[in-house]
C-alpha atoms as a PDB file:
ATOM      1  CA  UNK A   1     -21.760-140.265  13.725  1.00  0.00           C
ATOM      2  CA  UNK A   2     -24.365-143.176  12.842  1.00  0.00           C
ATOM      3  CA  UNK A   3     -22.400-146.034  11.791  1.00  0.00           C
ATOM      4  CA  UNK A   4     -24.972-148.008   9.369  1.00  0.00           C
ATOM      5  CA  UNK A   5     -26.106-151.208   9.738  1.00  0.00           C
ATOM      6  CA  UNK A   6     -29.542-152.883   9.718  1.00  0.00           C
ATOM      7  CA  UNK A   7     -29.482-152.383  13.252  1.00  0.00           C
ATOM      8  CA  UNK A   8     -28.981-148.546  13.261  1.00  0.00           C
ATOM      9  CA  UNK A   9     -31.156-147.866  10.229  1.00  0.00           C
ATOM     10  CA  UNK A  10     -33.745-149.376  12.054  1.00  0.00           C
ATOM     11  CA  UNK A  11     -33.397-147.981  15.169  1.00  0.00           C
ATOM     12  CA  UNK A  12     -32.932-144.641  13.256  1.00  0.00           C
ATOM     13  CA  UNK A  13     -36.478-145.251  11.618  1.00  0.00           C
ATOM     14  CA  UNK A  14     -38.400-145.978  14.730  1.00  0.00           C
ATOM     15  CA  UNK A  15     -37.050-142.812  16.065  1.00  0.00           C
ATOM     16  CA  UNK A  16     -34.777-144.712  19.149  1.00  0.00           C
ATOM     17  CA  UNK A  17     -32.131-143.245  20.817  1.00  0.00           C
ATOM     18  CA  UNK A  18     -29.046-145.076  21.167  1.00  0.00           C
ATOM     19  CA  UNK A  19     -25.679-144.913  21.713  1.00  0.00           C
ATOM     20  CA  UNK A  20     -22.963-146.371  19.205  1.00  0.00           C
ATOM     21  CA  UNK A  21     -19.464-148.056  20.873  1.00  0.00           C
ATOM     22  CA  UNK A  22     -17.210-149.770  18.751  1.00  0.00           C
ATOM     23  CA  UNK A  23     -13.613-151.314  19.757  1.00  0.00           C
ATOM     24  CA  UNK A  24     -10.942-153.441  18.046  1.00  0.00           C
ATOM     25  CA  UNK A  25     -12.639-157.275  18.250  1.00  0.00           C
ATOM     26  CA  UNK A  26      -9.982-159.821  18.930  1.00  0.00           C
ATOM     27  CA  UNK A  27     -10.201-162.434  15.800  1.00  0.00           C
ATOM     28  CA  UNK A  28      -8.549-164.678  18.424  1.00  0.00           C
ATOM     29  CA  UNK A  29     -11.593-164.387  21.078  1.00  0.00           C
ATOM     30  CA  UNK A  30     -15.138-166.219  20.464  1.00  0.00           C
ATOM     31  CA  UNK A  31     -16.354-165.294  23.461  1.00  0.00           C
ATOM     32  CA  UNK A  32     -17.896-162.195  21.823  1.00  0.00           C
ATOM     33  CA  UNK A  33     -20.314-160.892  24.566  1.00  0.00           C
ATOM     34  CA  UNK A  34     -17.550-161.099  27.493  1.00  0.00           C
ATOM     35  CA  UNK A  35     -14.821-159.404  25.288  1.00  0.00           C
ATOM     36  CA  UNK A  36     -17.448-156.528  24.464  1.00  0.00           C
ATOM     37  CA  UNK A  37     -17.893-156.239  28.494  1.00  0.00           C
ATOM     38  CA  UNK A  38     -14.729-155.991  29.132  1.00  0.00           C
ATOM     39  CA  UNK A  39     -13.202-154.241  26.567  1.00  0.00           C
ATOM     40  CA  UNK A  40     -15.814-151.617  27.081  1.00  0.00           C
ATOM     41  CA  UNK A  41     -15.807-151.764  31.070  1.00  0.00           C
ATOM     42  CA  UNK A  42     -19.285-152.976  31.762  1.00  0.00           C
ATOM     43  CA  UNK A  43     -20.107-155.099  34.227  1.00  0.00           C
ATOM     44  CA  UNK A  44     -21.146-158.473  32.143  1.00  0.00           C
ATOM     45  CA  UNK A  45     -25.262-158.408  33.213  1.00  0.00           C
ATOM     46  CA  UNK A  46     -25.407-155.341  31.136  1.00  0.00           C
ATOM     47  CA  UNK A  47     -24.358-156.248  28.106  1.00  0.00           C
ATOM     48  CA  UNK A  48     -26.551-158.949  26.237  1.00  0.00           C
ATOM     49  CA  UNK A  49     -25.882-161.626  23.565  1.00  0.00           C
ATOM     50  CA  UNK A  50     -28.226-162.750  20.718  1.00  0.00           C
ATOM     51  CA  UNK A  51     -29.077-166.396  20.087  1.00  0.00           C
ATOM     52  CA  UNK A  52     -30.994-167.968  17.443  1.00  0.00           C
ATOM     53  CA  UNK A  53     -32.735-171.044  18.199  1.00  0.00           C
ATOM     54  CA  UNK A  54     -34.437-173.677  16.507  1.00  0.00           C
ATOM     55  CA  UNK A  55     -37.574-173.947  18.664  1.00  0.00           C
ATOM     56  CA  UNK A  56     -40.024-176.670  17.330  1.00  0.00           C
ATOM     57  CA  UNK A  57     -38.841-176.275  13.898  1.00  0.00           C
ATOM     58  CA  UNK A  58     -38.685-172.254  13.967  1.00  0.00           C
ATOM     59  CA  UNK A  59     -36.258-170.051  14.391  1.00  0.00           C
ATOM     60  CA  UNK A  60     -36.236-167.746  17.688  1.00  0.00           C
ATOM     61  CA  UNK A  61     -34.431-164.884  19.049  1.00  0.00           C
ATOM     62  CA  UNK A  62     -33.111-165.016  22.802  1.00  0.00           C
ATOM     63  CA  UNK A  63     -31.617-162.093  24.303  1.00  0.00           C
ATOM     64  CA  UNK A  64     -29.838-162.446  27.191  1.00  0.00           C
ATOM     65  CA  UNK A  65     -26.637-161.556  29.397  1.00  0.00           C
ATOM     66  CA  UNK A  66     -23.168-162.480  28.657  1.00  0.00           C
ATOM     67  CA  UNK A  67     -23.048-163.028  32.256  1.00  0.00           C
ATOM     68  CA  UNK A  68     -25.391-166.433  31.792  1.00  0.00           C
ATOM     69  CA  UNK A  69     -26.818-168.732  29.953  1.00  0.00           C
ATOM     70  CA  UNK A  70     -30.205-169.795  27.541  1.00  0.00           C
ATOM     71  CA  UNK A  71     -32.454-172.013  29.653  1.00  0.00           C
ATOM     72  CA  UNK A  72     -33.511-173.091  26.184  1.00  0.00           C
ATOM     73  CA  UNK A  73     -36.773-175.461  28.151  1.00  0.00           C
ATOM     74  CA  UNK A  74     -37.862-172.029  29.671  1.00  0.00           C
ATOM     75  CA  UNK A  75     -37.356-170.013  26.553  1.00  0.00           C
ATOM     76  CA  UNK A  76     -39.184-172.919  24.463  1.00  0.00           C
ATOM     77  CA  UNK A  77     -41.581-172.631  27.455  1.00  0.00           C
ATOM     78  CA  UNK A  78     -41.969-168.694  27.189  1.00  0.00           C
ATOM     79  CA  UNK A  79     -42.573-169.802  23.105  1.00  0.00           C
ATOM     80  CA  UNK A  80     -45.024-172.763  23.455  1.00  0.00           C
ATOM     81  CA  UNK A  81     -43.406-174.848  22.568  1.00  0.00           C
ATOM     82  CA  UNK A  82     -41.993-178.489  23.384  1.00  0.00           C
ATOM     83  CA  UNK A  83     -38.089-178.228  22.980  1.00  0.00           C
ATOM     84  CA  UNK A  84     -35.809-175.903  21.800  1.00  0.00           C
ATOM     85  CA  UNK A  85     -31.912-176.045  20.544  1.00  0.00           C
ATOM     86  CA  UNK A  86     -29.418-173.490  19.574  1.00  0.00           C
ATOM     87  CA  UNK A  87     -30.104-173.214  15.486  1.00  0.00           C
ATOM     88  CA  UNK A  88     -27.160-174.044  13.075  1.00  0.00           C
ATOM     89  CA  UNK A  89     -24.552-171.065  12.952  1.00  0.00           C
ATOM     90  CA  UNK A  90     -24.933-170.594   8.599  1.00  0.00           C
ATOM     91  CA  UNK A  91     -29.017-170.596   9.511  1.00  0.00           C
ATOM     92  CA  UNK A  92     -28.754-168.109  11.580  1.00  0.00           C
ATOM     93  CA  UNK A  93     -26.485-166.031  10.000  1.00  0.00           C
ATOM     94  CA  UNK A  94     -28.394-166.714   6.419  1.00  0.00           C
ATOM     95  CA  UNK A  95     -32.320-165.849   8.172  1.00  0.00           C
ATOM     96  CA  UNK A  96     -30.610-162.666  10.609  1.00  0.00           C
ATOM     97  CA  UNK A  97     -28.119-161.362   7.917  1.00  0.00           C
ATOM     98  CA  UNK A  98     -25.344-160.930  10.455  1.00  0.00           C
ATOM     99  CA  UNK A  99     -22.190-163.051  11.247  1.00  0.00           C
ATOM    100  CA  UNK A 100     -22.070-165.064  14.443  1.00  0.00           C
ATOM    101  CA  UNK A 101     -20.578-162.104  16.831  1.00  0.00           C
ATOM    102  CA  UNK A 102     -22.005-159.627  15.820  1.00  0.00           C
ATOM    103  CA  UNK A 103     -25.978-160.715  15.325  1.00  0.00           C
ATOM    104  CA  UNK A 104     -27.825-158.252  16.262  1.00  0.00           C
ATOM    105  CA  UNK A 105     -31.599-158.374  17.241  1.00  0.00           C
ATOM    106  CA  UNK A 106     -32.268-155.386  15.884  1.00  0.00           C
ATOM    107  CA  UNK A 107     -32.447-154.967  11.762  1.00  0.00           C
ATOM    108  CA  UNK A 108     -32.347-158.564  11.295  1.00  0.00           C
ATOM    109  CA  UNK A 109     -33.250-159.592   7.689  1.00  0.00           C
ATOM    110  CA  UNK A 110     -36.063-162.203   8.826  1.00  0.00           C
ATOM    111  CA  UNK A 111     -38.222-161.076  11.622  1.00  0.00           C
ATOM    112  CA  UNK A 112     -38.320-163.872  14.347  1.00  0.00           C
ATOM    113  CA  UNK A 113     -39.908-163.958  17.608  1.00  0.00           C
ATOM    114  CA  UNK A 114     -38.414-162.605  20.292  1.00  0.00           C
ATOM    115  CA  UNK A 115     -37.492-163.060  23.791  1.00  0.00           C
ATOM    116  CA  UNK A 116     -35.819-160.904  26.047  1.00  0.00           C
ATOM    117  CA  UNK A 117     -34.360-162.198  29.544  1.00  0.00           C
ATOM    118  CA  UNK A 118     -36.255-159.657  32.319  1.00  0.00           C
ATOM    119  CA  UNK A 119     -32.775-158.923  33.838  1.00  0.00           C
ATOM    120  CA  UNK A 120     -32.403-155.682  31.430  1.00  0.00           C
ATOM    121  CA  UNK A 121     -35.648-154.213  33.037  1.00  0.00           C
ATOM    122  CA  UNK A 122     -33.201-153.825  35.632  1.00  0.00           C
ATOM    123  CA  UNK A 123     -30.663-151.889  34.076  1.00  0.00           C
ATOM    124  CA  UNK A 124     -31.302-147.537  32.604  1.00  0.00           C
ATOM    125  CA  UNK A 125     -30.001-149.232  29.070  1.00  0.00           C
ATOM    126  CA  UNK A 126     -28.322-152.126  27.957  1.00  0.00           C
ATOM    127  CA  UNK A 127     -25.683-153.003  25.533  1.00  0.00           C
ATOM    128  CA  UNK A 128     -26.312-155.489  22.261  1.00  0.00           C
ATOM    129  CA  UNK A 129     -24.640-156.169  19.192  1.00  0.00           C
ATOM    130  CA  UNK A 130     -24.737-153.225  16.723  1.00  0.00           C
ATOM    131  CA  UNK A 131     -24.153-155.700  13.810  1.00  0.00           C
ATOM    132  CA  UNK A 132     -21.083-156.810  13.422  1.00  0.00           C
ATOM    133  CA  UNK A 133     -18.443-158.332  15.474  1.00  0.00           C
ATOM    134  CA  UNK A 134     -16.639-154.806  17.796  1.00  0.00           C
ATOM    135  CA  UNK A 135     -19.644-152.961  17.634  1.00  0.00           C
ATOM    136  CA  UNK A 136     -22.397-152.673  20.634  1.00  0.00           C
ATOM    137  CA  UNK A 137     -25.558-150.555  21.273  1.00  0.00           C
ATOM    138  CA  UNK A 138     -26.548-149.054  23.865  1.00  0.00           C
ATOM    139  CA  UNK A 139     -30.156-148.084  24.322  1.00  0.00           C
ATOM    140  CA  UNK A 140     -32.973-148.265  27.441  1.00  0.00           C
ATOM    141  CA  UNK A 141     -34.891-151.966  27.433  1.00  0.00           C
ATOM    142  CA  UNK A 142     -38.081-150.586  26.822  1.00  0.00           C
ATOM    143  CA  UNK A 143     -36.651-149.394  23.171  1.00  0.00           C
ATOM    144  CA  UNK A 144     -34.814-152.473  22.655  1.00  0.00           C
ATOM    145  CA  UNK A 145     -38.114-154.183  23.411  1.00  0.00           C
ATOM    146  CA  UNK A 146     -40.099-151.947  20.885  1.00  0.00           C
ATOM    147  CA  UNK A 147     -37.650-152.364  18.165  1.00  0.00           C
ATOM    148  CA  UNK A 148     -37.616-155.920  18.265  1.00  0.00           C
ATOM    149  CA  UNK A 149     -41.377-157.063  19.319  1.00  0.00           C
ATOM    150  CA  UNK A 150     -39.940-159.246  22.364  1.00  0.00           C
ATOM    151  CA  UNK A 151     -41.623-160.825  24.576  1.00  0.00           C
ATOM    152  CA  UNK A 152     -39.852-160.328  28.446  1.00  0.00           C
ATOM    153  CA  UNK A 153     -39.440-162.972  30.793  1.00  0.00           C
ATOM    154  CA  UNK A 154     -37.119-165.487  32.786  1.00  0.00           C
ATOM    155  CA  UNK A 155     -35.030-167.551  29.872  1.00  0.00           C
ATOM    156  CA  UNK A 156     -31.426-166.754  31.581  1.00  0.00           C
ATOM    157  CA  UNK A 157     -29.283-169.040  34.151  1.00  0.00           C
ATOM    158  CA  UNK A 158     -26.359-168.774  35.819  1.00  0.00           C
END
């Protein structure tokens, strides 16, 4: 059963398999990415979290583990640009169309560039929001990097 969301239609129209896994989000917990992780019973590399960015005065897409953190120099870096911070929570949910939680990179209502952290290359699939906060997919980096356009490289610390 195809739950639908930008996300899924999308994926649905570019012909990408994926796998749909929804659980009972916390309202309590805002750590979104490590709840999905554990609640699901991945380890925490695997499963990735979307951030919007303001980088030079555009909006960017990161995507990388739960398990780190945005180098946001290297991802304005990766970008061209000079400096990048983490965009305004209502401007990224207005340009994606998703809440904070449960953005998605996939299906978002304003294509933005996109950067994926090379530590999913080293995983069969990966896990990303589906849409909306207790909902992940899972689906092989090389289709999460087709359905989004992203460019892959180093942007995630420890």
């Amino acid at each position: 059963m195809v739950t639908a969301t930008p996300a899924t239609v999308a994926l649905a129209a570019l012909g990408i398999a994926f796998i749909e896994h929804g659980y009972a989000h916390d309202t309590a917990n805002t750590s979104f990415g490590l709840e999905a992780a554990t609640v699901l019973g991945l380890e925490p590399a695997r499963v990735f979290k979307t951030l919007v960015a303001d980088v030079d005065g555009t909006l960017a897409v990161a995507i990388v583990p739960v398990s780190g953190m945005l180098d946001l120099k290297t991802f304005a870096s990766v970008l061209g640009a000079k400096k990048a911070v983490l965009a305004d929570p209502a401007m990224a949910e207005r340009r994606t169309g998703y809440l904070v939680g449960g953005i998605s990179p996939i299906g978002q209502k304003t294509l933005l560039r996109t950067v994926l952290d090379e530590t999913a290359e080293l995983f069969d699939t990966v896990f990303v929001s589906g849409g909306r906060r207790g909902f992940d997919l899972e689906l092989a980096p090389h289709d999460l990097i087709r359905a989004t356009t992203a460019v892959v490289a180093s942007i995630a610390r420890n």
